[in-house]
Protein backbone atom coordinates (compact mmCIF):
# COMPACT_ATOMS: atom_id res chain seq x y z
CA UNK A 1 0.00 0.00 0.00
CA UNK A 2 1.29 3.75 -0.61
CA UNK A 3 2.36 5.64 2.29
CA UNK A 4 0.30 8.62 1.43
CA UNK A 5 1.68 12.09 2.83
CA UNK A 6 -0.94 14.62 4.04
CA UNK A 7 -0.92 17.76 2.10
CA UNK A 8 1.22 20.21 3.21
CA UNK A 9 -1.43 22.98 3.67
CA UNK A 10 -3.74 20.68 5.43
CA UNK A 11 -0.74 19.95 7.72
CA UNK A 12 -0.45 23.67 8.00
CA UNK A 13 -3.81 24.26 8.97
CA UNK A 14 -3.94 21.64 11.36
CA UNK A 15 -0.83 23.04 13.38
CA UNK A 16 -2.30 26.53 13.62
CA UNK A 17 -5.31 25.52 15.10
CA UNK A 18 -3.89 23.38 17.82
CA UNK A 19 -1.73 26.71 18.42
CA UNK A 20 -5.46 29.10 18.25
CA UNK A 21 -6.49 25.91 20.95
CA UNK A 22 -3.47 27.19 22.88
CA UNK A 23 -4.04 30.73 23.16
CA UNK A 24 -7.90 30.04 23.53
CA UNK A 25 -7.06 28.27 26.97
CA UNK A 26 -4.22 30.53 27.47
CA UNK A 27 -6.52 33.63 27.73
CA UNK A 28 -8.86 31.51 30.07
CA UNK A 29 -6.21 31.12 33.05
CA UNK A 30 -4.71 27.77 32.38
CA UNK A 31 -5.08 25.85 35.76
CA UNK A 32 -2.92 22.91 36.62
CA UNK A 33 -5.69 20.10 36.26
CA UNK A 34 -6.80 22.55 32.37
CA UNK A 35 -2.87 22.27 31.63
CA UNK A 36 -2.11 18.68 32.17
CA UNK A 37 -5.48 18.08 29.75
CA UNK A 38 -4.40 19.92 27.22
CA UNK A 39 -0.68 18.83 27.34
CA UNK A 40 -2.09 15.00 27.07
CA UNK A 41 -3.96 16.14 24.01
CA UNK A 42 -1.32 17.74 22.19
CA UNK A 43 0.83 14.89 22.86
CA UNK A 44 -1.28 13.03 20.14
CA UNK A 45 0.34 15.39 17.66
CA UNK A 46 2.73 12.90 15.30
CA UNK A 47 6.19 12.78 16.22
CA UNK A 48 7.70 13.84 13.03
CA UNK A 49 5.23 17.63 13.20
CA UNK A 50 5.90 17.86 16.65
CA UNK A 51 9.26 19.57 16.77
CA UNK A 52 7.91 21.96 13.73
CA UNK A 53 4.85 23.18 16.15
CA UNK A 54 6.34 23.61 19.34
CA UNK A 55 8.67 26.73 17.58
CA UNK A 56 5.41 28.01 15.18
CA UNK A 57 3.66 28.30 19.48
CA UNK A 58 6.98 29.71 20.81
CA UNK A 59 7.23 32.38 17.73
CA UNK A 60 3.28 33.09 18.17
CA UNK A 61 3.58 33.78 21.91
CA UNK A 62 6.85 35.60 21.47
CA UNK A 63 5.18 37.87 18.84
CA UNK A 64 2.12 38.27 21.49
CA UNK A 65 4.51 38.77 24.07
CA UNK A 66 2.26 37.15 26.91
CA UNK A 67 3.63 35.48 30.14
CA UNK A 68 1.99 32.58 30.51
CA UNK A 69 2.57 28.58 31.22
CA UNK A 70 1.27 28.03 27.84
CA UNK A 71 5.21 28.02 26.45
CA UNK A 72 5.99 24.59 28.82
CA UNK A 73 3.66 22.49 26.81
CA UNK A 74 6.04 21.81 24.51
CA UNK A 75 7.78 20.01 26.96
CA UNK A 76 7.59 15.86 25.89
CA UNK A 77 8.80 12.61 25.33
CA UNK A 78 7.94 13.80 21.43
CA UNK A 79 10.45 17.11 21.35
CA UNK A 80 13.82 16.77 19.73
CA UNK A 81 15.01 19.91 19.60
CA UNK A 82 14.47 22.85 21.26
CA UNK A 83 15.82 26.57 21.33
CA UNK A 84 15.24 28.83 24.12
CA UNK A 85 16.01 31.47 22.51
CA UNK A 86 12.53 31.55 21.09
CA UNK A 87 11.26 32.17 24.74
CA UNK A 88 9.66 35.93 25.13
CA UNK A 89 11.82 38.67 26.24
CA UNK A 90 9.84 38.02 29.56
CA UNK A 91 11.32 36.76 32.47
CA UNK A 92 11.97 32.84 32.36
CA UNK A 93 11.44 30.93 35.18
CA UNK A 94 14.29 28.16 35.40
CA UNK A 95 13.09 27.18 37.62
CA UNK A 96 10.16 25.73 36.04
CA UNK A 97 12.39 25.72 32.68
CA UNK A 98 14.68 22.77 34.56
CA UNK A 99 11.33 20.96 35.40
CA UNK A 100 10.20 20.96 32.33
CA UNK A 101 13.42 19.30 30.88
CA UNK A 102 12.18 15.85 32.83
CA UNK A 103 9.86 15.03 29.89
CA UNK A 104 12.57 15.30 27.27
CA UNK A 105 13.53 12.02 27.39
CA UNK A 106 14.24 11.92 23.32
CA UNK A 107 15.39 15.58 23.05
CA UNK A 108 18.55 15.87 20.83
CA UNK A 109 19.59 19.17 20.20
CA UNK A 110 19.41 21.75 23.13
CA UNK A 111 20.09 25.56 22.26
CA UNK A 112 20.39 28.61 24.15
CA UNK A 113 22.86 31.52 22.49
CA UNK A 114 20.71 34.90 23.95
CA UNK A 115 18.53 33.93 26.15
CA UNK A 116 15.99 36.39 27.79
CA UNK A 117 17.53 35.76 31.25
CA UNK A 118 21.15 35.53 32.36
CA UNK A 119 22.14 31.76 33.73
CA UNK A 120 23.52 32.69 37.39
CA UNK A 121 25.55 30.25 39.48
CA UNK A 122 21.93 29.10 40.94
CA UNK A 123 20.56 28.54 37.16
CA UNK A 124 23.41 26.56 35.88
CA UNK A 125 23.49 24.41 39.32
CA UNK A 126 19.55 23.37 38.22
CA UNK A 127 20.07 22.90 34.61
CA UNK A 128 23.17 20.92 36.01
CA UNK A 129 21.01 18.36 38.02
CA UNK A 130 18.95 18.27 34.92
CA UNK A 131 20.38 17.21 32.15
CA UNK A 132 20.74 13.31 33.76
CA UNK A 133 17.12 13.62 31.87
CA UNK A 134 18.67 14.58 28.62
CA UNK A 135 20.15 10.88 27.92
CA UNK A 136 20.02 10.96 24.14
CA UNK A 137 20.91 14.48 23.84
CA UNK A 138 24.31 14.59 20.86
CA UNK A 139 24.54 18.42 20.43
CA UNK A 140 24.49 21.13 23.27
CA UNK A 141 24.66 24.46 22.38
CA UNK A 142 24.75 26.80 25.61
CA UNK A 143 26.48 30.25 24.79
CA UNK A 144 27.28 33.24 26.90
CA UNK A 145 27.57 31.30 30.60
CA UNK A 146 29.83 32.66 33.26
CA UNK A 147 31.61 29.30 34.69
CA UNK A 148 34.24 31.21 36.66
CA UNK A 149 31.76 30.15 40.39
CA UNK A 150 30.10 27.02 38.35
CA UNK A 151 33.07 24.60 38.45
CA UNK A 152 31.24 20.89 38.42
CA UNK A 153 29.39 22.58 35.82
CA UNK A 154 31.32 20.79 32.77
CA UNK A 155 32.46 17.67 34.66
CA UNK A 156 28.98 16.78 34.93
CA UNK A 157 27.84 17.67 31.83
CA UNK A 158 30.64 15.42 30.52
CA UNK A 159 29.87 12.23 32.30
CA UNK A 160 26.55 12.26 32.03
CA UNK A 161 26.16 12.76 28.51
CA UNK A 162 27.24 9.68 26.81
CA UNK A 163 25.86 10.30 23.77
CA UNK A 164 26.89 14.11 23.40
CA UNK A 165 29.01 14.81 19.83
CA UNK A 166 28.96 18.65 20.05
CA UNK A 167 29.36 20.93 22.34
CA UNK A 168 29.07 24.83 21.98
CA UNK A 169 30.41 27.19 25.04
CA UNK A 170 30.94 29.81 22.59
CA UNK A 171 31.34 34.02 24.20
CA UNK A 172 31.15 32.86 27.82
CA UNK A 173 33.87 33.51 31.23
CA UNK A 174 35.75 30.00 30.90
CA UNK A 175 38.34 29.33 33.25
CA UNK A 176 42.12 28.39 32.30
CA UNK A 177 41.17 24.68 34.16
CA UNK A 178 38.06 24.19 32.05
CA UNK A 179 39.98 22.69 29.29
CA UNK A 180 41.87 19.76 31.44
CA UNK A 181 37.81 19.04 32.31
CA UNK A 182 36.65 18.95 29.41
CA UNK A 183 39.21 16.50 27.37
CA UNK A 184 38.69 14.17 30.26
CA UNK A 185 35.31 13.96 30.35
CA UNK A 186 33.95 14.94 26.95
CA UNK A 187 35.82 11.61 25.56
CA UNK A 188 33.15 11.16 22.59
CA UNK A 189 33.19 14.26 21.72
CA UNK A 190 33.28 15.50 17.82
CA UNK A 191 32.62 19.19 17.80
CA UNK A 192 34.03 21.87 20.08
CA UNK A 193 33.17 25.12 19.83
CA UNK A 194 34.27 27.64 22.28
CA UNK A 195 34.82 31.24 20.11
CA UNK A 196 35.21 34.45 21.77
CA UNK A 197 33.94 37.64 20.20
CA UNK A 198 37.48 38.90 21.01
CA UNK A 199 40.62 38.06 22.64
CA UNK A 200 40.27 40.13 25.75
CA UNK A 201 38.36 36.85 27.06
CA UNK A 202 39.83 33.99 25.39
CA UNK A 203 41.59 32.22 28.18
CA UNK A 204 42.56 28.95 25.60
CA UNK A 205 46.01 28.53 24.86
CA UNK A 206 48.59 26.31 22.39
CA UNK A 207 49.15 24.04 25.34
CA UNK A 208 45.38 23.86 26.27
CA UNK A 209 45.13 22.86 22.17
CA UNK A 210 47.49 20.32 22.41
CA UNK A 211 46.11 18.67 25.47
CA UNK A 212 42.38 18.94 23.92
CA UNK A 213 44.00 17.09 20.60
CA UNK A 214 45.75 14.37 22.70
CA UNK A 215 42.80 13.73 24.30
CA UNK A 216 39.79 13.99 22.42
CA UNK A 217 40.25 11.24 19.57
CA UNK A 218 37.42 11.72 17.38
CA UNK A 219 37.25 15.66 17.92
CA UNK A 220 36.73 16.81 13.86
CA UNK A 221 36.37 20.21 15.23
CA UNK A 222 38.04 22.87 17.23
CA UNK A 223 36.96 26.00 16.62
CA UNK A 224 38.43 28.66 19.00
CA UNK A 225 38.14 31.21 16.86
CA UNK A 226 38.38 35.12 18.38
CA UNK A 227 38.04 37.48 15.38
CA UNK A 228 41.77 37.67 15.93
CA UNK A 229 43.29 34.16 16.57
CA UNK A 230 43.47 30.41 16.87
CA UNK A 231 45.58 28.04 18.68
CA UNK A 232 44.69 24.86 16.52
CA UNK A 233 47.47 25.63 13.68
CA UNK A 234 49.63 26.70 16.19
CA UNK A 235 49.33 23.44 18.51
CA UNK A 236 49.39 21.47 14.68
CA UNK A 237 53.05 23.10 14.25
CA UNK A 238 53.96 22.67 17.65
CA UNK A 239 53.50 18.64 17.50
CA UNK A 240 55.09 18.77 14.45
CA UNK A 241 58.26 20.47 15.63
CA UNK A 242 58.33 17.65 18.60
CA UNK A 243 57.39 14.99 16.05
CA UNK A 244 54.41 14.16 18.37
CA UNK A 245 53.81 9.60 17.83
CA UNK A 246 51.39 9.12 19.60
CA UNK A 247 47.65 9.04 18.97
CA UNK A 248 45.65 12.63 18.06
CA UNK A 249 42.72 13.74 16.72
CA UNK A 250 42.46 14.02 13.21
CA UNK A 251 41.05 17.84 12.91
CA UNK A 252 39.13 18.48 9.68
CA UNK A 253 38.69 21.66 9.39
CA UNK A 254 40.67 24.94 10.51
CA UNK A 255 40.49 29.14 10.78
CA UNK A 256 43.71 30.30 9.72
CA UNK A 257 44.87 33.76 10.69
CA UNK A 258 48.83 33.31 9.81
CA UNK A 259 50.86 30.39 7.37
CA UNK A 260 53.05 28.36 9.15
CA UNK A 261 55.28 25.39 8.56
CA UNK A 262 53.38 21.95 9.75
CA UNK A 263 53.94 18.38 8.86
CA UNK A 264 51.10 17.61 6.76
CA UNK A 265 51.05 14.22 8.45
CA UNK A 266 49.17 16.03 10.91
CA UNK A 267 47.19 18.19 8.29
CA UNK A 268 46.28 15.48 6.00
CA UNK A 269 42.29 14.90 7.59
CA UNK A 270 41.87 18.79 6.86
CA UNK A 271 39.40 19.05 3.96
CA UNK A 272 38.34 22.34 4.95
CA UNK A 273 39.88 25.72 6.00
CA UNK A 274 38.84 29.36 6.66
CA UNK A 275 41.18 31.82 5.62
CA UNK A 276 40.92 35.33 7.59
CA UNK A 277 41.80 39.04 6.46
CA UNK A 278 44.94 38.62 8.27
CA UNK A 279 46.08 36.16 6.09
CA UNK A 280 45.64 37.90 3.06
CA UNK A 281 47.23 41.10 4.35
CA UNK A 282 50.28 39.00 5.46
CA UNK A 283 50.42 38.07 1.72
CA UNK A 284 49.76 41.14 -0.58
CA UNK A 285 49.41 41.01 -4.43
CA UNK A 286 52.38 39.61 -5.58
CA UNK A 287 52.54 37.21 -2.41
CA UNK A 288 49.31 35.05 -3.40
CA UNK A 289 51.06 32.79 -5.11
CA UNK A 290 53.48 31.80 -2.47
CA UNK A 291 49.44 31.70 -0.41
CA UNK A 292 48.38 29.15 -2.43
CA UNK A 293 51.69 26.87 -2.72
CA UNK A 294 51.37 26.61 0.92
CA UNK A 295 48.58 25.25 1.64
CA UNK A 296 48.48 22.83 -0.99
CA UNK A 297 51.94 21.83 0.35
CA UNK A 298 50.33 21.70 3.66
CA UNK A 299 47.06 20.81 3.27
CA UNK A 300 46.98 17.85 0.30
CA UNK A 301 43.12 16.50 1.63
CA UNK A 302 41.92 20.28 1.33
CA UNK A 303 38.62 20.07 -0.83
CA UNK A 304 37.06 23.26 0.67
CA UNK A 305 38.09 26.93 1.04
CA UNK A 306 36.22 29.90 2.89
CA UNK A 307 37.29 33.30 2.87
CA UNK A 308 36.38 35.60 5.41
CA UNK A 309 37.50 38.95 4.40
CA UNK A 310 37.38 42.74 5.63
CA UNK A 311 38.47 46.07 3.97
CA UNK A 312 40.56 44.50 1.31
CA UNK A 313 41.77 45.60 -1.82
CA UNK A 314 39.81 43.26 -4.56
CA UNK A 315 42.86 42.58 -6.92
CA UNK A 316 43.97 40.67 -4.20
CA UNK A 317 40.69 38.69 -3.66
CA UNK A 318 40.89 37.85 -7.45
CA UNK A 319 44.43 37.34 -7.86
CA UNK A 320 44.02 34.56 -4.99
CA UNK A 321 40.68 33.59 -6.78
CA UNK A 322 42.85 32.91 -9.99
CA UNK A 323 45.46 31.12 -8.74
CA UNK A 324 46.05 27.26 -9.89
CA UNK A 325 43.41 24.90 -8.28
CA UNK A 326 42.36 27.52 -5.82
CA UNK A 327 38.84 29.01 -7.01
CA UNK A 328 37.17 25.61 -7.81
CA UNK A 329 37.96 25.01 -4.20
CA UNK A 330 36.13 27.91 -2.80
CA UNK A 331 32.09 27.16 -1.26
CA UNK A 332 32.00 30.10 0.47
CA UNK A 333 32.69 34.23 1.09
CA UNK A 334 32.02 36.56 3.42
CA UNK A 335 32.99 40.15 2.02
CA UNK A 336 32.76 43.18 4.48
CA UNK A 337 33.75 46.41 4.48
CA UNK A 338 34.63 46.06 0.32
CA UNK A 339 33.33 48.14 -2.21
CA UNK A 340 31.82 46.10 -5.33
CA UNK A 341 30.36 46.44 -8.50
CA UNK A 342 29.03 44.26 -11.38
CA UNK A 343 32.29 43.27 -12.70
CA UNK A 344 34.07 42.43 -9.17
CA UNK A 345 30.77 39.91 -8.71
CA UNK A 346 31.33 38.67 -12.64
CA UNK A 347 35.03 37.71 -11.60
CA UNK A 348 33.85 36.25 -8.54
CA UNK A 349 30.95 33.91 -10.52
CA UNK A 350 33.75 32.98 -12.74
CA UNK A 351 36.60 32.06 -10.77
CA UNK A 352 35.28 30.42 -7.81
CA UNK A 353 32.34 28.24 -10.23
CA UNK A 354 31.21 25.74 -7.41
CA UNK A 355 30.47 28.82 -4.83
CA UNK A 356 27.64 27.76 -2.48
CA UNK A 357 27.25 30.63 0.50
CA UNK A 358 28.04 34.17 0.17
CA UNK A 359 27.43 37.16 2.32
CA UNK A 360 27.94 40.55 1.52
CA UNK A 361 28.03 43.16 4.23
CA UNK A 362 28.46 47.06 4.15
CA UNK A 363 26.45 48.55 6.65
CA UNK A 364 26.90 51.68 5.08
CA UNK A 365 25.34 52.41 1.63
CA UNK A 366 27.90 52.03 -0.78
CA UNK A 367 28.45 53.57 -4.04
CA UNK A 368 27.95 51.45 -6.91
CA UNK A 369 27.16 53.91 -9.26
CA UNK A 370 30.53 53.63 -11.04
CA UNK A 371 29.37 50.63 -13.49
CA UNK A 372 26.47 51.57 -13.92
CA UNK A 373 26.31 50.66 -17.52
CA UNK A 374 24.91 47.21 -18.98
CA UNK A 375 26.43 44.42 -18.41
CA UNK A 376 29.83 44.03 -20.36
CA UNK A 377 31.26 42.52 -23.18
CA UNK A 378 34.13 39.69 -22.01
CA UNK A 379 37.52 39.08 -24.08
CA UNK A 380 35.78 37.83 -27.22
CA UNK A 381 33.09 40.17 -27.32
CA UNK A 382 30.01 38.68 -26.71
CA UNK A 383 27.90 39.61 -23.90
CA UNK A 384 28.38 37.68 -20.58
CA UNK A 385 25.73 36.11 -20.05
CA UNK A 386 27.42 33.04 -18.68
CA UNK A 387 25.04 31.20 -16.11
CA UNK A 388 26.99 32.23 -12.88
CA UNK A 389 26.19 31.19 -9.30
CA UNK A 390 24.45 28.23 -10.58
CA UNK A 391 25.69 25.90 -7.04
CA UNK A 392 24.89 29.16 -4.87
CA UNK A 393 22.60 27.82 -2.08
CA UNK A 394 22.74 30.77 0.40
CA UNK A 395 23.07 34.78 -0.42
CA UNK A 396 23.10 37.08 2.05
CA UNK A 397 23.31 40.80 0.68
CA UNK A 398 23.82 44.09 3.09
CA UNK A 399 24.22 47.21 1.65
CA UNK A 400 23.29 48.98 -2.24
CA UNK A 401 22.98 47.07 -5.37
CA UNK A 402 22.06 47.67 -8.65
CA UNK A 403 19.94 45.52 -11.41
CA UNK A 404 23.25 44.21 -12.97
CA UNK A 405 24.19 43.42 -9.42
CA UNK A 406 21.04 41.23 -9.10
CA UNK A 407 21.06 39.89 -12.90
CA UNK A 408 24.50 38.70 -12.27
CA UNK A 409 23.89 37.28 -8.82
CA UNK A 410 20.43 35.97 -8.93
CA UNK A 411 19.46 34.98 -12.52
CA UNK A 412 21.49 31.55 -12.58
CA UNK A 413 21.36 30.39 -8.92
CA UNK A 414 18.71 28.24 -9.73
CA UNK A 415 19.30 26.32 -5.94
CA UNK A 416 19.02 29.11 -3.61
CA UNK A 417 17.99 27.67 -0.74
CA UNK A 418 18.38 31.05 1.77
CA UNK A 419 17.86 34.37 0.85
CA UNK A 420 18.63 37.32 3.10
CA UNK A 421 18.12 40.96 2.08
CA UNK A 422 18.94 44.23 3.82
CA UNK A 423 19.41 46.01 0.44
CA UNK A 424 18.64 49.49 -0.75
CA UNK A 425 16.21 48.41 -3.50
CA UNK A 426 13.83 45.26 -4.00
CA UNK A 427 14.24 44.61 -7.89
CA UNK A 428 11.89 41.63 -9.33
CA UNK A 429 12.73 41.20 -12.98
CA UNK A 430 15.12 38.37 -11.66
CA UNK A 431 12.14 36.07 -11.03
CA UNK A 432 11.68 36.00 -14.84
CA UNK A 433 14.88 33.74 -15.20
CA UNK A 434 14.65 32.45 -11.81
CA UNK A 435 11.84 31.22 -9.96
CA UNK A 436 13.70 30.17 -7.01
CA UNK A 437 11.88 26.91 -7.40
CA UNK A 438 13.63 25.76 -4.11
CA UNK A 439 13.72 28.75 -1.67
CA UNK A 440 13.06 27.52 1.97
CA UNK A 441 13.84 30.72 3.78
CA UNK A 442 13.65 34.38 3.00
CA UNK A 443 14.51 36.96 5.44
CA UNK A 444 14.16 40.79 4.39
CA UNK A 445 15.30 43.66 6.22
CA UNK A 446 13.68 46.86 5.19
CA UNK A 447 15.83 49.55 7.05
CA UNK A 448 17.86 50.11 3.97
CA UNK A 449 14.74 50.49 1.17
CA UNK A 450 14.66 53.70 -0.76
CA UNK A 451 11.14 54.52 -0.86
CA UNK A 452 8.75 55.77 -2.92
CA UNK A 453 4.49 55.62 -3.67
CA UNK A 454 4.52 52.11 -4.00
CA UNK A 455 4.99 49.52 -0.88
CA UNK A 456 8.04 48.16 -2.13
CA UNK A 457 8.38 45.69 0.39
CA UNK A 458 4.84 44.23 0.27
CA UNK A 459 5.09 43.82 -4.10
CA UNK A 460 8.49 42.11 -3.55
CA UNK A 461 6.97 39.58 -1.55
CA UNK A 462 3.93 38.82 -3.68
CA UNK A 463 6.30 38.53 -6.74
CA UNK A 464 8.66 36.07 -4.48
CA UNK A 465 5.88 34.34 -3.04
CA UNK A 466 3.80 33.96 -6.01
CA UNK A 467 6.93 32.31 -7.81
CA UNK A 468 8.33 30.42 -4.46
CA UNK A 469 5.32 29.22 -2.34
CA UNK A 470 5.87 25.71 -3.57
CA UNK A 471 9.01 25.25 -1.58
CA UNK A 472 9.29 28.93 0.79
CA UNK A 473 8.83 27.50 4.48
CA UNK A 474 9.81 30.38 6.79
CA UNK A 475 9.60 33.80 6.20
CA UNK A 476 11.37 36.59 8.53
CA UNK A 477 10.44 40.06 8.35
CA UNK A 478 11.96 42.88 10.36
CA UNK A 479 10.04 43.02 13.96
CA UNK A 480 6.47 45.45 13.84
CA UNK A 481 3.65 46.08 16.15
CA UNK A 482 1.64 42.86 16.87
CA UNK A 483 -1.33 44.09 15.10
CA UNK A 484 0.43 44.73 12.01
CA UNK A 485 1.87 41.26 12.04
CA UNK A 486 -1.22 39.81 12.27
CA UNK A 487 -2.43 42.34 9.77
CA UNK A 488 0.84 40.82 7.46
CA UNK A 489 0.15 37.59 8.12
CA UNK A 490 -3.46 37.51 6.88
CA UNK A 491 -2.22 39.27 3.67
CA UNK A 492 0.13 36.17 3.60
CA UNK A 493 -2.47 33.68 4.20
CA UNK A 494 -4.85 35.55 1.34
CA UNK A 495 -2.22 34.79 -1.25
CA UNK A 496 -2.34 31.22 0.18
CA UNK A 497 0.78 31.01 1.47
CA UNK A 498 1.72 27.77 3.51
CA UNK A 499 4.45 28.88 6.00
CA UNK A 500 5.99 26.54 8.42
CA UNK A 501 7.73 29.54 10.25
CA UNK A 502 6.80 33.48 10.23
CA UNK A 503 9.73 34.47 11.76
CA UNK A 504 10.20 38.44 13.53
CA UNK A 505 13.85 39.53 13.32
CA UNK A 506 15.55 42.64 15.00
């Protein structure tokens, strides 16, 4: 027999009125014997919708911005993941939050990077006696703690997590001793992530590296990164200097802020790195070469390159992006601070052809006036009309662009996936080549539009939704009024939209 799938609109449907259910009985004073009814009658919501729900009620009652009880019914043996992040910006009660966490039996992914409250010694000691609950939890993500007075904190966390692959401590006070705990305790550990937003508060080292590579065996990932620096090349060279025999973890991916010398028996897992401004200004124009010769000397596995670059001259970008078996390597860029017009964005759709993410960021509105002109003729003449971006999956765009800009970027990339817009103008023609056939998210920022009679905003999402709304599932729209969210979302539902996630950003 065919497994038939429900439609997704009837799905749809079905999930917002078990969320209109919620905020019926919500506005009626939920009391305990009302709340343990309607928690047993949600749980007969399928496993596989469940996760999908519980953060369409937590963005609903965030947008409403009511305290209530009615966020906790998520809580279940059904919920996999959960971010509580997605909380109000009302007080939490841990408290109760901790509680919760006892039904959770089958949660796997636990976030929390800015949550509405601040997790005090007391907080972390209860989330600490509660995560014996979490016993097929395999990805943690907790940012922004202070450990400094919560020293068991890790150990525990450690032990008790068998099953945990990633762990993310990112941006929070971590003492010196923190990284002894957690390479004996974190033992099947895959992912590490413990960046800083600068290095006034990193408190890692090379020999805290080293020790974390010794002793973490099937750690993939170390990513210390600080804007400024990271140890992991540094500890690399340093157990290649002392010809290090023993076993290590075979890191596959690295942020690189300055070349050094390194065996590449202990660089030969690396199939990934991230190369940072510094980098590039270590090596200017006529350097590059020498750029690329090291790391294929040093890195013979690498299959993927990232660039993360700020305020830097462009001839460099594409002299790099020419060199020999470089640019077919490159899946992703992050350009800030850079100036760019059609032909910059030409070179970059050429010479880096299997490009997959890449985010553009001036904050400030920057002059592309000077190529204004239609697109341009290449070396033989003809129009180039080459079908760049076509792998692009994910295009982020701050700042101003022109139509040439968006022909160039947005005509070809047939599987964009994520869309994010903070631009100056909302052009549509694109749609005529591309129909974006599988766009899952779109998030638009409007504090940049130039406007005029005509609601700009609005017509560029009836043209994107009209020629998505097969595949769009969440849509993010800069934060408003409740009323005139509601007021957007009924718009939305007029043109028959079937969102998953309606999504405020700030």
């Amino acid at each position: 027999m065919l497994n038939l799938k429900q439609p997704s609109t009837l799905v749809t449907c079905a999930s917002d009125c078990l969320i209109e259910l919620v905020l019926f009985w919500n506005s009626h004073q939920l009391d305990i014997q009302s709340f343990t009814i309607l928690r047993e009658y949600l749980l007969y919501i399928p496993n596989n919708l469940f996760d999908q729900w519980a953060e369409k009620l937590m963005l609903r009652l965030g947008r409403l911005q009511r305290n209530s009880d009615a966020h906790f019914l998520i809580f279940s043996s059904a919920l996999t993941r959960i971010d509580i992040d997605h909380f109000p910006t009302l007080p939490v009660n841990v408290n109760r939050l901790c509680d919760g966490f006892r039904f959770t039996t089958n949660l796997r992914y636990l976030c929390c990077c800015y949550a509405p409250f601040f997790w005090s010694p007391s907080d972390l000691l209860m989330l600490q006696k509660s995560v014996g609950h979490f016993t097929n939890l395999q990805r943690l993500v907790i940012c922004n703690i202070d450990l400094m007075e919560s020293p068991s904190f890790l150990e525990t966390v450690g032990k008790q997590l068998n099953s945990l692959k990633e762990l993310d401590i990112s941006y929070g006070k971590i003492p010196a001793d923190s990284y002894k705990k957690i390479g004996e305790n974190f033992l099947h550990l895959e992912v590490l992530r413990i960046k800083q937003h600068s290095e006034e508060f990193r408190t890692i080292t090379r020999k805290h590296a080293i020790q974390l590579l010794v002793c973490l065996l099937k750690l993939k990932i170390l990513d210390d990164d600080s804007t400024a620096w990271s140890c992991v090349l540094p500890a690399l060279t340093q157990l290649s200097k002392e010809m290090y025999s023993h076993l290590y973890a075979s890191i596959e991916h690295l942020t690189i802020y300055q070349c050094s010398e390194v065996n590449n028996k202990f660089t030969k897992k690396i199939v990934s790195v991230c190369l940072d401004t510094k980098v590039f200004r270590e090596s200017p124009d006529q350097n590059v070469t020498s750029l690329s010769t090291w790391l294929r000397n040093n890195f013979p596995g690498l299959l993927s390159i990232n660039l993360r670059l700020e305020n830097v001259l462009f001839m460099t970008i594409a002299n790099f992006l020419q060199s020999k078996s470089m640019g077919w390597k490159i899946h992703s860029i992050f350009l800030s601070k850079i100036p760019l017009n059609v032909t910059h964005f030409q070179i970059i759709g050429k010479y880096a052809p299997n490009l997959k993410k890449l985010e553009i960021l001036n904050q400030v509105i920057l002059d592309v006036s000077t190529n204004n002109q239609h697109i341009a003729a290449d070396d033989d003449g003809r129009l180039l009309a080459r079908p760049y971006f076509r792998h692009l999956t994910h295009l982020s765009f701050t700042g101003a662009w022109t139509e040439n800009i968006v022909c160039v970027l947005l005509n070809n990339c047939v599987s964009l996936q994520d869309l994010i817009l903070k631009p100056n103008v909302l052009p549509v023609t694109f749609l005529k080549h591309n129909p974006l056939s599988y766009l899952q998210r779109l998030i638009l920022d409007r504090s940049h539009l130039v406007w005029n009679e005509c609601d700009l905003e609005l017509n560029f999402l009836r043209c994107v939704l009209k020629s998505a709304s097969s595949s769009l599932r969440e849509l993010g729209l800069k934060s408003r009024p409740p009323m005139e969210w509601e007021g957007l979302l009924q718009q939305l539902k007029m043109e028959n939209c079937d969102f998953q996630i309606l999504r405020p950003i700030v």
